[in-house]
PDB file of N, CA and C in Angstrom:
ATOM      1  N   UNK A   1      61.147  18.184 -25.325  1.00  0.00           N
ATOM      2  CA  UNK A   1      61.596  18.834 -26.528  1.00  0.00           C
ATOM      3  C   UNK A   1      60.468  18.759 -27.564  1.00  0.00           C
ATOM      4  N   UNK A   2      60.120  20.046 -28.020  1.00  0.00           N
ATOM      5  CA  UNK A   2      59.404  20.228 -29.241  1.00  0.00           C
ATOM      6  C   UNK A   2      59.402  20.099 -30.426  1.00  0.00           C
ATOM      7  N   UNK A   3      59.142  19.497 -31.751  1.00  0.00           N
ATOM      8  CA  UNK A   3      59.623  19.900 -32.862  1.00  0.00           C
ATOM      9  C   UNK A   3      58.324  20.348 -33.636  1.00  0.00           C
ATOM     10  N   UNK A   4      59.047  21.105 -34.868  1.00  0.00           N
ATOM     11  CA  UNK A   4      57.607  21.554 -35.980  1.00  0.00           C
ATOM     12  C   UNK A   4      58.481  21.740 -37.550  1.00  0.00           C
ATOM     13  N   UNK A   5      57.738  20.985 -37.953  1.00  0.00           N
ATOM     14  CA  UNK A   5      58.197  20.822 -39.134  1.00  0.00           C
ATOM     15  C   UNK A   5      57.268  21.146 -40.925  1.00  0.00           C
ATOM     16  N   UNK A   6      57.387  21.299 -41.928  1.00  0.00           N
ATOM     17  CA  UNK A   6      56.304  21.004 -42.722  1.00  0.00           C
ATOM     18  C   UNK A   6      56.169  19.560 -43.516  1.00  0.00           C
ATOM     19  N   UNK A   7      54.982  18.980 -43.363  1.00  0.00           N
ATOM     20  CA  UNK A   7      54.770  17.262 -43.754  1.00  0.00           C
ATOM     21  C   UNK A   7      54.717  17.298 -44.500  1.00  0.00           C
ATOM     22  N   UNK A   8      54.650  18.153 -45.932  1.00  0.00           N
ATOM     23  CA  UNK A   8      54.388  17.820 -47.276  1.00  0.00           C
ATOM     24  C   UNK A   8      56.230  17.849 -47.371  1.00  0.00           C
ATOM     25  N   UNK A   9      57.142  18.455 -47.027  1.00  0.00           N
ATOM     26  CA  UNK A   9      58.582  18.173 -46.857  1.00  0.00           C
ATOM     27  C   UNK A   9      58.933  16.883 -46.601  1.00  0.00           C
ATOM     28  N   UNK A  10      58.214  16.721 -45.348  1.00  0.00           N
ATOM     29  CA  UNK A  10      58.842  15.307 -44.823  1.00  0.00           C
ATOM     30  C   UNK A  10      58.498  14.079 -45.663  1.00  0.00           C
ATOM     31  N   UNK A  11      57.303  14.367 -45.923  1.00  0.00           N
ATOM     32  CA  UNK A  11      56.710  13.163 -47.294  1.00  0.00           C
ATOM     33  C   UNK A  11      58.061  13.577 -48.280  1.00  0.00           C
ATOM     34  N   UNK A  12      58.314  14.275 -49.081  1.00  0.00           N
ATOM     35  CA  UNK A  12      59.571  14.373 -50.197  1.00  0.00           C
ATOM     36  C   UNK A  12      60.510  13.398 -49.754  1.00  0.00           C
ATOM     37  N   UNK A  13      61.055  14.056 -48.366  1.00  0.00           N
ATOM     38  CA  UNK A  13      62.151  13.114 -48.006  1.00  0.00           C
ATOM     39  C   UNK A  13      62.239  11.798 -48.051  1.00  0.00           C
ATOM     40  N   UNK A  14      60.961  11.502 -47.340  1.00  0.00           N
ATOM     41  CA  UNK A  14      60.814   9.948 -47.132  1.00  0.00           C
ATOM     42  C   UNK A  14      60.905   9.089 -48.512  1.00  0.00           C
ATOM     43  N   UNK A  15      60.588  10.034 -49.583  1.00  0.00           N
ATOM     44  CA  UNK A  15      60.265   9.216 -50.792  1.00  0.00           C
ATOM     45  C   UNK A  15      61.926   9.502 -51.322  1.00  0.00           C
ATOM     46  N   UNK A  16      62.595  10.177 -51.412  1.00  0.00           N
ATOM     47  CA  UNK A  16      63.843  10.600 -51.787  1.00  0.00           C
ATOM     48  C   UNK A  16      64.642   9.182 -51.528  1.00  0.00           C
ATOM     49  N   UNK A  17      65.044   8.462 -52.046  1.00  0.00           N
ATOM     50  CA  UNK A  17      65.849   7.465 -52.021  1.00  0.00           C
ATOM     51  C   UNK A  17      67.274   7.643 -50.982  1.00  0.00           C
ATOM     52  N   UNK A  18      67.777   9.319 -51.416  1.00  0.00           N
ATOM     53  CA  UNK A  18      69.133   9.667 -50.998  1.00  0.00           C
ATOM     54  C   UNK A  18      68.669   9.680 -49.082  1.00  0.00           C
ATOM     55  N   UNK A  19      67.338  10.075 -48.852  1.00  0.00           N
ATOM     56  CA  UNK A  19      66.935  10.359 -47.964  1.00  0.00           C
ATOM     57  C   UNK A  19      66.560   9.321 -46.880  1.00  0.00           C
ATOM     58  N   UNK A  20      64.932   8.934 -47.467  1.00  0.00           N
ATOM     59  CA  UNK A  20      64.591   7.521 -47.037  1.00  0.00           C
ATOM     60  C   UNK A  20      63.969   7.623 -45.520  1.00  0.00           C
ATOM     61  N   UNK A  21      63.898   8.881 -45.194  1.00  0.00           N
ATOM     62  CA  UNK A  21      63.149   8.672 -43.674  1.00  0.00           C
ATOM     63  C   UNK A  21      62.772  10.146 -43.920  1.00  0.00           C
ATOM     64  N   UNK A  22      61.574  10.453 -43.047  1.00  0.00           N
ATOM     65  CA  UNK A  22      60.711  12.199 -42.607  1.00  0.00           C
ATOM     66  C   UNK A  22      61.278  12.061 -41.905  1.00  0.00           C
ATOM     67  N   UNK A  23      60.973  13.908 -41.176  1.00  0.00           N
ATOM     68  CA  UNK A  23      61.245  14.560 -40.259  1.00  0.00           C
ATOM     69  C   UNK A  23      60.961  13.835 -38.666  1.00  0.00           C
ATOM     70  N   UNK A  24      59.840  13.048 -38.741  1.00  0.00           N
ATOM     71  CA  UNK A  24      59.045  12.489 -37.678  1.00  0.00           C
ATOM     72  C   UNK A  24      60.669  11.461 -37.393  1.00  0.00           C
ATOM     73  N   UNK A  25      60.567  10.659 -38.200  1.00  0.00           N
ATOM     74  CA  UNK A  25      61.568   9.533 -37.709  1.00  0.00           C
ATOM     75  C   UNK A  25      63.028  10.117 -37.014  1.00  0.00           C
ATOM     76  N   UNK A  26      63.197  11.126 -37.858  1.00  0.00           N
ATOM     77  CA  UNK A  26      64.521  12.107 -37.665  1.00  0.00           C
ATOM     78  C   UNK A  26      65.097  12.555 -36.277  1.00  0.00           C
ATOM     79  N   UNK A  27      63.388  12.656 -35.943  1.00  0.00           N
ATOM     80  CA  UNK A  27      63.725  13.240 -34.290  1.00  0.00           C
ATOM     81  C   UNK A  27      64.471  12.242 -33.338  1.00  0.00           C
ATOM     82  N   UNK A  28      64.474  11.039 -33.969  1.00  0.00           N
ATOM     83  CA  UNK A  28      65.391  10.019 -33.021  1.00  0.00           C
ATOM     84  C   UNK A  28      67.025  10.412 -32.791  1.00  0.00           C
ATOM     85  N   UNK A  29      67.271  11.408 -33.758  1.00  0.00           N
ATOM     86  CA  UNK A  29      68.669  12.082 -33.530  1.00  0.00           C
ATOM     87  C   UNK A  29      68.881  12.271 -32.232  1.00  0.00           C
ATOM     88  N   UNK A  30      67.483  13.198 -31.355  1.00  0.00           N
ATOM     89  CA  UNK A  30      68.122  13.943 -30.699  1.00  0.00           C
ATOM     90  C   UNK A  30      67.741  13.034 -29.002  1.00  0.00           C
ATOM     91  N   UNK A  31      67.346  11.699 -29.530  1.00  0.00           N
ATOM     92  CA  UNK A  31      66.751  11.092 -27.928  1.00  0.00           C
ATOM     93  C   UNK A  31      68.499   9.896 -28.061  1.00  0.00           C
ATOM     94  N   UNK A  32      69.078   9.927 -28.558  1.00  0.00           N
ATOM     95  CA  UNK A  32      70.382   9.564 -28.756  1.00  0.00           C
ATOM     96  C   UNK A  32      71.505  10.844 -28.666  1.00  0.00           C
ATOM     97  N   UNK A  33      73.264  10.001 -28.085  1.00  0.00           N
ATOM     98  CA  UNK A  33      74.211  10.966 -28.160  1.00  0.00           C
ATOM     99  C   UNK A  33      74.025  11.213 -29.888  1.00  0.00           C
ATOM    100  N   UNK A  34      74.522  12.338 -29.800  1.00  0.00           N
ATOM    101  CA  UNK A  34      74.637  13.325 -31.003  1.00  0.00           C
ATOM    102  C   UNK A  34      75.752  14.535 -31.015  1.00  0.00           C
ATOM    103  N   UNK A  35      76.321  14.769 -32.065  1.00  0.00           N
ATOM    104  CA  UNK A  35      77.236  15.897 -32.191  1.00  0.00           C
ATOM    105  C   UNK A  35      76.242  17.340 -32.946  1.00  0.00           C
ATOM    106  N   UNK A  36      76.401  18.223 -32.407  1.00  0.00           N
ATOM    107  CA  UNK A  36      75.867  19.611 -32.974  1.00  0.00           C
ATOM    108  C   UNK A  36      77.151  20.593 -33.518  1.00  0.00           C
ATOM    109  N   UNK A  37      76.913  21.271 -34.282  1.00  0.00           N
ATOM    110  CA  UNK A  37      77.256  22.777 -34.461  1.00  0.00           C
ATOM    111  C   UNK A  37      76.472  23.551 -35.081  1.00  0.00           C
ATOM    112  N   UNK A  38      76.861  25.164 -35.380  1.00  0.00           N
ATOM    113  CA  UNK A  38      76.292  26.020 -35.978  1.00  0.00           C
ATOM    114  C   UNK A  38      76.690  25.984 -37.650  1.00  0.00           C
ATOM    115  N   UNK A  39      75.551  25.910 -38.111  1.00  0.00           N
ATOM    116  CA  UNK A  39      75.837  25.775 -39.530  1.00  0.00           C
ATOM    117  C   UNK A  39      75.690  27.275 -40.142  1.00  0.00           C
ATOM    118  N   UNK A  40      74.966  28.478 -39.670  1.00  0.00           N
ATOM    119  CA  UNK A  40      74.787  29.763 -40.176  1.00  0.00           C
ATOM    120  C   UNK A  40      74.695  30.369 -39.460  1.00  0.00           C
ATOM    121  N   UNK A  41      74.962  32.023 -39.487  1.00  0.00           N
ATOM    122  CA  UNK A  41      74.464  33.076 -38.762  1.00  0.00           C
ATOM    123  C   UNK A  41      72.381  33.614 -39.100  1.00  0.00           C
ATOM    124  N   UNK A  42      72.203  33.397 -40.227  1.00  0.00           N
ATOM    125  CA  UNK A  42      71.444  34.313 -40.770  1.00  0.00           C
ATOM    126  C   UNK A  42      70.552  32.962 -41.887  1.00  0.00           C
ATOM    127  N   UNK A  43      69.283  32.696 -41.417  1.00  0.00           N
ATOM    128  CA  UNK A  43      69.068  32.472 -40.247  1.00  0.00           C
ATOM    129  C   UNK A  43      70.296  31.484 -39.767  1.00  0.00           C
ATOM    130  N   UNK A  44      69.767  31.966 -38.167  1.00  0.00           N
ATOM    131  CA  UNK A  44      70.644  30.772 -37.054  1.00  0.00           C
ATOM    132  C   UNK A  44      70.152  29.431 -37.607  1.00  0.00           C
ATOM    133  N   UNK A  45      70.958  28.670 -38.072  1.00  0.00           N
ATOM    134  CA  UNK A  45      70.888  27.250 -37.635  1.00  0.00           C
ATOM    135  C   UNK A  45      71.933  26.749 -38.002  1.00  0.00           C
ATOM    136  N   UNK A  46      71.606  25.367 -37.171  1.00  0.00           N
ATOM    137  CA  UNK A  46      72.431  24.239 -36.157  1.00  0.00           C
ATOM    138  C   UNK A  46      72.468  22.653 -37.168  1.00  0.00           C
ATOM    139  N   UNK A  47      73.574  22.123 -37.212  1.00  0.00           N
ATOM    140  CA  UNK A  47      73.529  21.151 -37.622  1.00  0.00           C
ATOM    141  C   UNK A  47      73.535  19.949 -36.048  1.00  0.00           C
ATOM    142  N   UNK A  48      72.750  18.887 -36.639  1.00  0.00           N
ATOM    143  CA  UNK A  48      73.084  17.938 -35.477  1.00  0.00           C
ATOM    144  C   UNK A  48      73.031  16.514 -36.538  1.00  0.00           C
ATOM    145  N   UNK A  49      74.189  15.698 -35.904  1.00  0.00           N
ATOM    146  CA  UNK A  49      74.334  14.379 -36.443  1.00  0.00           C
ATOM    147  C   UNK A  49      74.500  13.440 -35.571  1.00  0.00           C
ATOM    148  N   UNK A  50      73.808  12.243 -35.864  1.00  0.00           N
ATOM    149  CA  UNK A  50      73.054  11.380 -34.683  1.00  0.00           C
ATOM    150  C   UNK A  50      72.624  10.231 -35.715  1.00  0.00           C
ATOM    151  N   UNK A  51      72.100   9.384 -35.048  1.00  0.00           N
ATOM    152  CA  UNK A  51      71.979   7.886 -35.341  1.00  0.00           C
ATOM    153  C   UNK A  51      70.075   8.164 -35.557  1.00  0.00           C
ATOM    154  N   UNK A  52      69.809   7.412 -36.528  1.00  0.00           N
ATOM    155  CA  UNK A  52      68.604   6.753 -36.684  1.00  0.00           C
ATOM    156  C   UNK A  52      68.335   5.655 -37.223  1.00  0.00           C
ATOM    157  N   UNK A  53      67.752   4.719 -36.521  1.00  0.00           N
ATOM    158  CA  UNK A  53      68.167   3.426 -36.521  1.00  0.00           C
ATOM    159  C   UNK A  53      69.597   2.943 -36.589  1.00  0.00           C
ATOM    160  N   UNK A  54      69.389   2.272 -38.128  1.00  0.00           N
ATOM    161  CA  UNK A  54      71.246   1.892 -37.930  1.00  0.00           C
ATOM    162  C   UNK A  54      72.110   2.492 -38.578  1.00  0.00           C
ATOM    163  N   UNK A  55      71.547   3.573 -39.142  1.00  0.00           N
ATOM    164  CA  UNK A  55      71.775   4.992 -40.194  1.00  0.00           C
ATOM    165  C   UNK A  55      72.528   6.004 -39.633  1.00  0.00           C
ATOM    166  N   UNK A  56      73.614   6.588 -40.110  1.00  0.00           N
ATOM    167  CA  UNK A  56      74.239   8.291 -39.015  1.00  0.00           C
ATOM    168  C   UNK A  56      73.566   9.122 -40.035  1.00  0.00           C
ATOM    169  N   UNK A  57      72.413  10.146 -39.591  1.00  0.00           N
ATOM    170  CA  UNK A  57      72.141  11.329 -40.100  1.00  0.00           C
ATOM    171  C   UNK A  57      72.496  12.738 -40.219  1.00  0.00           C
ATOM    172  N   UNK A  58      72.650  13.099 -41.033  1.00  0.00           N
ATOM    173  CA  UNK A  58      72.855  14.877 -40.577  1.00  0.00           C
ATOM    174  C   UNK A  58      71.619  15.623 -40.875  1.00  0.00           C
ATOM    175  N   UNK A  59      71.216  16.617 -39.734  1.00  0.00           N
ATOM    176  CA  UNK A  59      69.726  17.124 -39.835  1.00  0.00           C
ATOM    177  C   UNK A  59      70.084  18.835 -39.377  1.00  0.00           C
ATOM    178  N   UNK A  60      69.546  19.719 -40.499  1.00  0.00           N
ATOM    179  CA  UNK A  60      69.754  21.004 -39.648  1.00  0.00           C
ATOM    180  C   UNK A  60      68.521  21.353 -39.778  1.00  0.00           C
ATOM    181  N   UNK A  61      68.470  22.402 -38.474  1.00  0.00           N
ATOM    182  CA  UNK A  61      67.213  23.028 -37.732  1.00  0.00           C
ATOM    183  C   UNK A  61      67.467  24.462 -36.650  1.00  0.00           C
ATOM    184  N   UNK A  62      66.701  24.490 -36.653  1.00  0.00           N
ATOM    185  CA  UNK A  62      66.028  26.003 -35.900  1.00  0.00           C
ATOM    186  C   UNK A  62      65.839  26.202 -34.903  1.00  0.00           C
ATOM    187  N   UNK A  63      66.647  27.128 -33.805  1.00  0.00           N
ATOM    188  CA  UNK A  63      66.296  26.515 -32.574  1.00  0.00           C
ATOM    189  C   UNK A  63      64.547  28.121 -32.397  1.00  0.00           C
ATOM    190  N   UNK A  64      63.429  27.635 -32.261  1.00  0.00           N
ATOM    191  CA  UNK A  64      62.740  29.068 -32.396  1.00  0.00           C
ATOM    192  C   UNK A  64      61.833  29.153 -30.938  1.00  0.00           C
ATOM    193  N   UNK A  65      61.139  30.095 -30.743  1.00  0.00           N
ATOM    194  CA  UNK A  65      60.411  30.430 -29.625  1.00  0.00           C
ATOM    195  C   UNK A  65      59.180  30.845 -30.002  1.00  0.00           C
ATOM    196  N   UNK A  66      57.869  30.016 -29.407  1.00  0.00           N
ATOM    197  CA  UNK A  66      56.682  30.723 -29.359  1.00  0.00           C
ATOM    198  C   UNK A  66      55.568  30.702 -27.816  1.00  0.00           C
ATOM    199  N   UNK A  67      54.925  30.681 -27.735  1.00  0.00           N
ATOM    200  CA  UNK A  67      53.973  31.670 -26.123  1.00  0.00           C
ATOM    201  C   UNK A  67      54.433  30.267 -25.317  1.00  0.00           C
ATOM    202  N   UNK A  68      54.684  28.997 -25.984  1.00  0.00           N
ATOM    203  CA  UNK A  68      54.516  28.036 -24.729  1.00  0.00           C
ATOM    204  C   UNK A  68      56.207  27.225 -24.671  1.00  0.00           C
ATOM    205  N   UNK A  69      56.994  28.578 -25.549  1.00  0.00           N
ATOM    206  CA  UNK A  69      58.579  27.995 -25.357  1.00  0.00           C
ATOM    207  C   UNK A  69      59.002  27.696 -26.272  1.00  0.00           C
ATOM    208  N   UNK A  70      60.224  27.203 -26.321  1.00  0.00           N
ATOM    209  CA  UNK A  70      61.730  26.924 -27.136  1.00  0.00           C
ATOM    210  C   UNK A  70      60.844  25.335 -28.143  1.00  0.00           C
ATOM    211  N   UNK A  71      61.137  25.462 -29.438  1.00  0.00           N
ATOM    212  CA  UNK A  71      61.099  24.202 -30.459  1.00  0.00           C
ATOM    213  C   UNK A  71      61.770  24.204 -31.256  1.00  0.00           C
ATOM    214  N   UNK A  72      62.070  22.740 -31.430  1.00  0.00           N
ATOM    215  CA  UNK A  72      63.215  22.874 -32.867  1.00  0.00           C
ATOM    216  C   UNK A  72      62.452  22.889 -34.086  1.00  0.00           C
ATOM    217  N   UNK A  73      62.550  23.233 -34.816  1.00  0.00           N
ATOM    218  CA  UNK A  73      61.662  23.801 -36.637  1.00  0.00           C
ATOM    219  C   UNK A  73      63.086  22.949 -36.934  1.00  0.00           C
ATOM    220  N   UNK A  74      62.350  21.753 -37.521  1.00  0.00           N
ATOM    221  CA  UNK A  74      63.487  21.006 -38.603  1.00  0.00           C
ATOM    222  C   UNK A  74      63.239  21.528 -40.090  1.00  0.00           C
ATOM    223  N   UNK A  75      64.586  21.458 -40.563  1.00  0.00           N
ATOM    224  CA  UNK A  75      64.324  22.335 -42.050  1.00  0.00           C
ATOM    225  C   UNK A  75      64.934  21.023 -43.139  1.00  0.00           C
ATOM    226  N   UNK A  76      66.083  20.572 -42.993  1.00  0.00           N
ATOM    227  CA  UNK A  76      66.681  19.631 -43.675  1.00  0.00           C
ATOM    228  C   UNK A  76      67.234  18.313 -43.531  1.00  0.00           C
ATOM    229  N   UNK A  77      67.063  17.159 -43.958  1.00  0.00           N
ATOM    230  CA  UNK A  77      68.224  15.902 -42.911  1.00  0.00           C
ATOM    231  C   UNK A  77      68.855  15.144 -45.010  1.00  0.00           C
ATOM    232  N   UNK A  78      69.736  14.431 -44.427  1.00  0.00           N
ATOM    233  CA  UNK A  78      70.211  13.219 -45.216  1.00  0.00           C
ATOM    234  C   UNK A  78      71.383  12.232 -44.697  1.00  0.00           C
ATOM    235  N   UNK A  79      71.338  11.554 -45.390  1.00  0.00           N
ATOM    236  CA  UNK A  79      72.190  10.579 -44.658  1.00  0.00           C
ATOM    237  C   UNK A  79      73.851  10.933 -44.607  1.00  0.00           C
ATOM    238  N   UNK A  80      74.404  11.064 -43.422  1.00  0.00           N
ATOM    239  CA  UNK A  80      75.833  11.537 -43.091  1.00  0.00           C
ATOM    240  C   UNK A  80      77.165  11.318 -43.966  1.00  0.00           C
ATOM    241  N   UNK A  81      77.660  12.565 -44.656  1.00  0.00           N
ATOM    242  CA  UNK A  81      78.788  11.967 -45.672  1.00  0.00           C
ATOM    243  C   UNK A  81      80.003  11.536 -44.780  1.00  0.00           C
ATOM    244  N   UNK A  82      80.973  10.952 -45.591  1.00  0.00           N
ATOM    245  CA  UNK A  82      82.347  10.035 -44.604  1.00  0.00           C
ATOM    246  C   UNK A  82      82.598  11.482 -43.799  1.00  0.00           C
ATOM    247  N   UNK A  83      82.927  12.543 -44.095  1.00  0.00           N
ATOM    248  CA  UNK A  83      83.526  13.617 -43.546  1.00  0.00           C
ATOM    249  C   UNK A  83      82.727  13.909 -41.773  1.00  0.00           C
ATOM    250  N   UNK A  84      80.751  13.635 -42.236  1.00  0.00           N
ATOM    251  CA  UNK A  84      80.429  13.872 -41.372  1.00  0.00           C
ATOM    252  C   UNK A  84      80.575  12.633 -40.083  1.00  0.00           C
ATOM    253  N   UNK A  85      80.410  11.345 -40.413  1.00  0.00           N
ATOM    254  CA  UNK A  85      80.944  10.056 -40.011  1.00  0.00           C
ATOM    255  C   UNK A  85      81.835  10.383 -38.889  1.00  0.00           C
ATOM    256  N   UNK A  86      83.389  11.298 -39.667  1.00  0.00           N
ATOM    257  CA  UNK A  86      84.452  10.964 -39.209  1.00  0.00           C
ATOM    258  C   UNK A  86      84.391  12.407 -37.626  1.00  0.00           C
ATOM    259  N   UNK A  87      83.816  13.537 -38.543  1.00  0.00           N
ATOM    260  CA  UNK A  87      83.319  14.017 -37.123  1.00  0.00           C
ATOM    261  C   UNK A  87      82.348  13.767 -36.078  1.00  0.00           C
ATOM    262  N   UNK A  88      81.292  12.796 -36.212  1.00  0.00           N
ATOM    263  CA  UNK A  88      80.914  12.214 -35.261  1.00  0.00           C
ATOM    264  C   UNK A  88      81.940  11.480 -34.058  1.00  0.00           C
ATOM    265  N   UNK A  89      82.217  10.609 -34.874  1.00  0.00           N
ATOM    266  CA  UNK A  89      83.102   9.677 -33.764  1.00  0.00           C
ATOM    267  C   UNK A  89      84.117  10.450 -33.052  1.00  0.00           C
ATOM    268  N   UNK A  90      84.838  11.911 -33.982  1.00  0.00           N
ATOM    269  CA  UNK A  90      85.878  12.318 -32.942  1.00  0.00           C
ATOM    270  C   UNK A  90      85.566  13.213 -32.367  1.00  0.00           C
ATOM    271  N   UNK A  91      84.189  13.671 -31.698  1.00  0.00           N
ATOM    272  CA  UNK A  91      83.352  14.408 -30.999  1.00  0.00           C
ATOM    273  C   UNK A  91      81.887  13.487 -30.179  1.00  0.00           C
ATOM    274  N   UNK A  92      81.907  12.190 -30.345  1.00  0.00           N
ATOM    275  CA  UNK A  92      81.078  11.550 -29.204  1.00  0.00           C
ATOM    276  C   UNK A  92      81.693  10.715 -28.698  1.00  0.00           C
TER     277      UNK A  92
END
């Protein structure tokens, strides 16, 4: 699995208190169970919520295509509200 992201973003995040981790760390969502859905038509994207470290995240992203295949383009993450919590557990 691929990802591509922009680092001057992921630096924001990391410094964002509400946030507290980049895109880089983020990707641990998806080497763990995780719950997905579609968060938009236009553009397509996907929410996925998943564990990093001892943290539940919610991260949406892009599923996109270029000459050497399918990558996820992460666009947004923060840390999982109770609502998202409560759909984790009753979907993993």
């Amino acid at each position: 699995m691929r990802f591509e992201f922009d680092p001057r973003k992921s630096s924001l995040l990391k410094k964002n208190p509400r946030r507290g981790i980049g895109f880089d760390e983020a990707q641990e969502i998806f080497t763990r169970p995780y719950y997905m859905d579609q968060r938009s038509d236009v553009p397509e994207q996907y929410r996925a919520i998943g564990w990093v470290g001892p943290s539940l995240f919610s991260q949406i992203f892009e599923i996109r295509e270029d000459k050497e295949g399918e990558y996820y383009h992460l666009v947004t993450l923060w840390k999982a509200t109770r609502e998202e919590e409560k759909t984790y557990e009753e979907h993993s």
